[in-house]
Protein backbone atom coordinates (compact mmCIF):
# COMPACT_ATOMS: atom_id res chain seq x y z
CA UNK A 1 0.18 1.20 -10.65
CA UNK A 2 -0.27 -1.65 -12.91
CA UNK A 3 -3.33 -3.92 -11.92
CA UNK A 4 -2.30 -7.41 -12.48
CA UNK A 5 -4.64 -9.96 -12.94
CA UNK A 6 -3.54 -12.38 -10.51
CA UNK A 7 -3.88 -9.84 -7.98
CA UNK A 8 -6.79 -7.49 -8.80
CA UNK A 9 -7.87 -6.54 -5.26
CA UNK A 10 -6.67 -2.69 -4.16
CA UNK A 11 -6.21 -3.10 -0.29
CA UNK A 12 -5.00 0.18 1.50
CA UNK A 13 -3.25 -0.39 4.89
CA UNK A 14 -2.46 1.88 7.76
CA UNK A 15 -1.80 -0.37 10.50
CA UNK A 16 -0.61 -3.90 11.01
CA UNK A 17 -1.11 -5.22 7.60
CA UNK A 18 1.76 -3.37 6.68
CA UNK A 19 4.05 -5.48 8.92
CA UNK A 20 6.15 -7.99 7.44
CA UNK A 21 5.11 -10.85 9.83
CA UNK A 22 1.68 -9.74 9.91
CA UNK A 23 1.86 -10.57 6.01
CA UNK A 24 3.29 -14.04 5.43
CA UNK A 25 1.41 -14.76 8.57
CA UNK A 26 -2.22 -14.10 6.32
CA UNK A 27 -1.11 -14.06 3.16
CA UNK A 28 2.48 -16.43 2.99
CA UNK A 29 4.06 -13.90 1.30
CA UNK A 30 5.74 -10.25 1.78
CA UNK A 31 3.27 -7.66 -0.29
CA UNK A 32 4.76 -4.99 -2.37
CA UNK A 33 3.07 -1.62 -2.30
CA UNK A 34 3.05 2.01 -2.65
CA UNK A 35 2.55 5.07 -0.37
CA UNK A 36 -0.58 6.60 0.02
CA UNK A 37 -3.29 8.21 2.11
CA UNK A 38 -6.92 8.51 2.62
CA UNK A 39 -8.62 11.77 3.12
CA UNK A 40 -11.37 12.47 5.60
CA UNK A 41 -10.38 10.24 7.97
CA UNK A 42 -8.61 10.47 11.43
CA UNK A 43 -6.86 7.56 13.20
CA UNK A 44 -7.12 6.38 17.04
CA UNK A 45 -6.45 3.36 18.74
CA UNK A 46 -8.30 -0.13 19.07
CA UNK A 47 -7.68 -2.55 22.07
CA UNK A 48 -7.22 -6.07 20.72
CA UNK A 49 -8.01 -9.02 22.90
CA UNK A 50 -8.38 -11.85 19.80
CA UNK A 51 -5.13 -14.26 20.33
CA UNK A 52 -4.95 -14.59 16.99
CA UNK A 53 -4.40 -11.40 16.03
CA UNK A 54 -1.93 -10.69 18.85
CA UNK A 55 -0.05 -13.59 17.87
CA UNK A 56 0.05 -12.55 14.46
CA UNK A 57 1.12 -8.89 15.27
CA UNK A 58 2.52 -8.82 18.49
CA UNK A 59 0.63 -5.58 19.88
CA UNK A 60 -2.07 -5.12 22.03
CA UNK A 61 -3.40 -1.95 20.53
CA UNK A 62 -3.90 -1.59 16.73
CA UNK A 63 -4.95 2.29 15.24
CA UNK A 64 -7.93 2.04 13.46
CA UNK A 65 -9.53 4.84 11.54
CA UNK A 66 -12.91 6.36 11.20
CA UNK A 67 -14.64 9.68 9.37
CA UNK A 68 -13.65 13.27 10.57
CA UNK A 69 -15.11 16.05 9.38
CA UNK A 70 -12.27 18.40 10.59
CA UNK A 71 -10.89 20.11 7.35
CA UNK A 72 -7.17 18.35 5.79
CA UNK A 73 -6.97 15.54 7.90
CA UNK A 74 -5.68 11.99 6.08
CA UNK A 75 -4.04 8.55 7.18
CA UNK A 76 -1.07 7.69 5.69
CA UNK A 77 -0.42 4.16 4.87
CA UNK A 78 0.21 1.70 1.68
CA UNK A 79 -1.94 0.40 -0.64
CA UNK A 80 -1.21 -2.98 -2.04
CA UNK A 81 -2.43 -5.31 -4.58
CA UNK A 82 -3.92 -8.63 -3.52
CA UNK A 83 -5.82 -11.70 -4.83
CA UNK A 84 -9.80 -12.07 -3.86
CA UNK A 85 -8.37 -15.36 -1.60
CA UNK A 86 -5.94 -13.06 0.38
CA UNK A 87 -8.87 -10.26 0.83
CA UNK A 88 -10.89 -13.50 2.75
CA UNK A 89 -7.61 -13.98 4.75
CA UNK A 90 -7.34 -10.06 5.77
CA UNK A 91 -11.16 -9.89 6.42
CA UNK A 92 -10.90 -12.75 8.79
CA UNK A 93 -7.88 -11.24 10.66
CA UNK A 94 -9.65 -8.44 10.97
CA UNK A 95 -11.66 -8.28 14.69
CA UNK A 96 -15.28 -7.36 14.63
CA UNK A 97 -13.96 -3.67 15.67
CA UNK A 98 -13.54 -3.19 11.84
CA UNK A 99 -15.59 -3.13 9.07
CA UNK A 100 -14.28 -3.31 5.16
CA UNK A 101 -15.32 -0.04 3.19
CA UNK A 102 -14.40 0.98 -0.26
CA UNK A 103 -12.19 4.95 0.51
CA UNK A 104 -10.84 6.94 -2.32
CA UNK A 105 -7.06 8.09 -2.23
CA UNK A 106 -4.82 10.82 -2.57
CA UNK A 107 -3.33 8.84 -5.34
CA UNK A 108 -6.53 8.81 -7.40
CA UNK A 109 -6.63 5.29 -6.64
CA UNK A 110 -10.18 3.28 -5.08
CA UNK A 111 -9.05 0.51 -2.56
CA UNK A 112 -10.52 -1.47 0.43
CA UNK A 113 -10.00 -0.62 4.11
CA UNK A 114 -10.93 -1.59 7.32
CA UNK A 115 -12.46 1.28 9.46
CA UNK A 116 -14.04 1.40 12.58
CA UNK A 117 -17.22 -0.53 12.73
């Protein structure tokens, strides 16, 4: 994947930011990206009570992810290139459950994701 300069932020997504709405609702556009996954980590499920964010993604439960030790286990999602503004907009949809790491992917690729705080 080509990094562009106008949009030179990785951001790897298993969950809502994936979803259309979710994306011209944060960003005002639809993001292009590409399959991946991240290794070492195992998803569950978060209970969101912000009414922004349920607004924005119309579910009251949103997976989140955190580390597993337990041998081949990976998230699959999409990792898609933003600006530095549209990282600002993600971390403040993001609810305080979440925390922004840096993961290596399957890919080869380094992005940002939110795991479990």
């Amino acid at each position: 994947m080509e990094h562009s300069t106008e949009f030179p932020v990785l951001l790897f997504s298993y969950g809502t930011l994936q979803d259309k709405a979710v994306q011209l609702a944060n960003f005002g556009r639809e993001l292009a990206g590409q399959h991946d996954a991240m290794l070492g980590y195992s998803q569950s499920w978060v209970e969101i009570t912000d009414p922004a964010v349920l607004a924005a993604s119309g579910k009251t439960h949103h997976p989140i992810v955190a580390p597993t030790t337990e041998n081949g286990r990976s998230v699959e999602g999409m990792v898609f290139q933003i600006s530095e503004q549209e990282l600002a907009a993600a971390d403040a949809y993001e609810v305080s459950d979440y925390k922004r790491v840096s993961v290596p992917l399957v890919s080869g690729l380094t992005a940002w994701v939110y795991v479990q705080a």
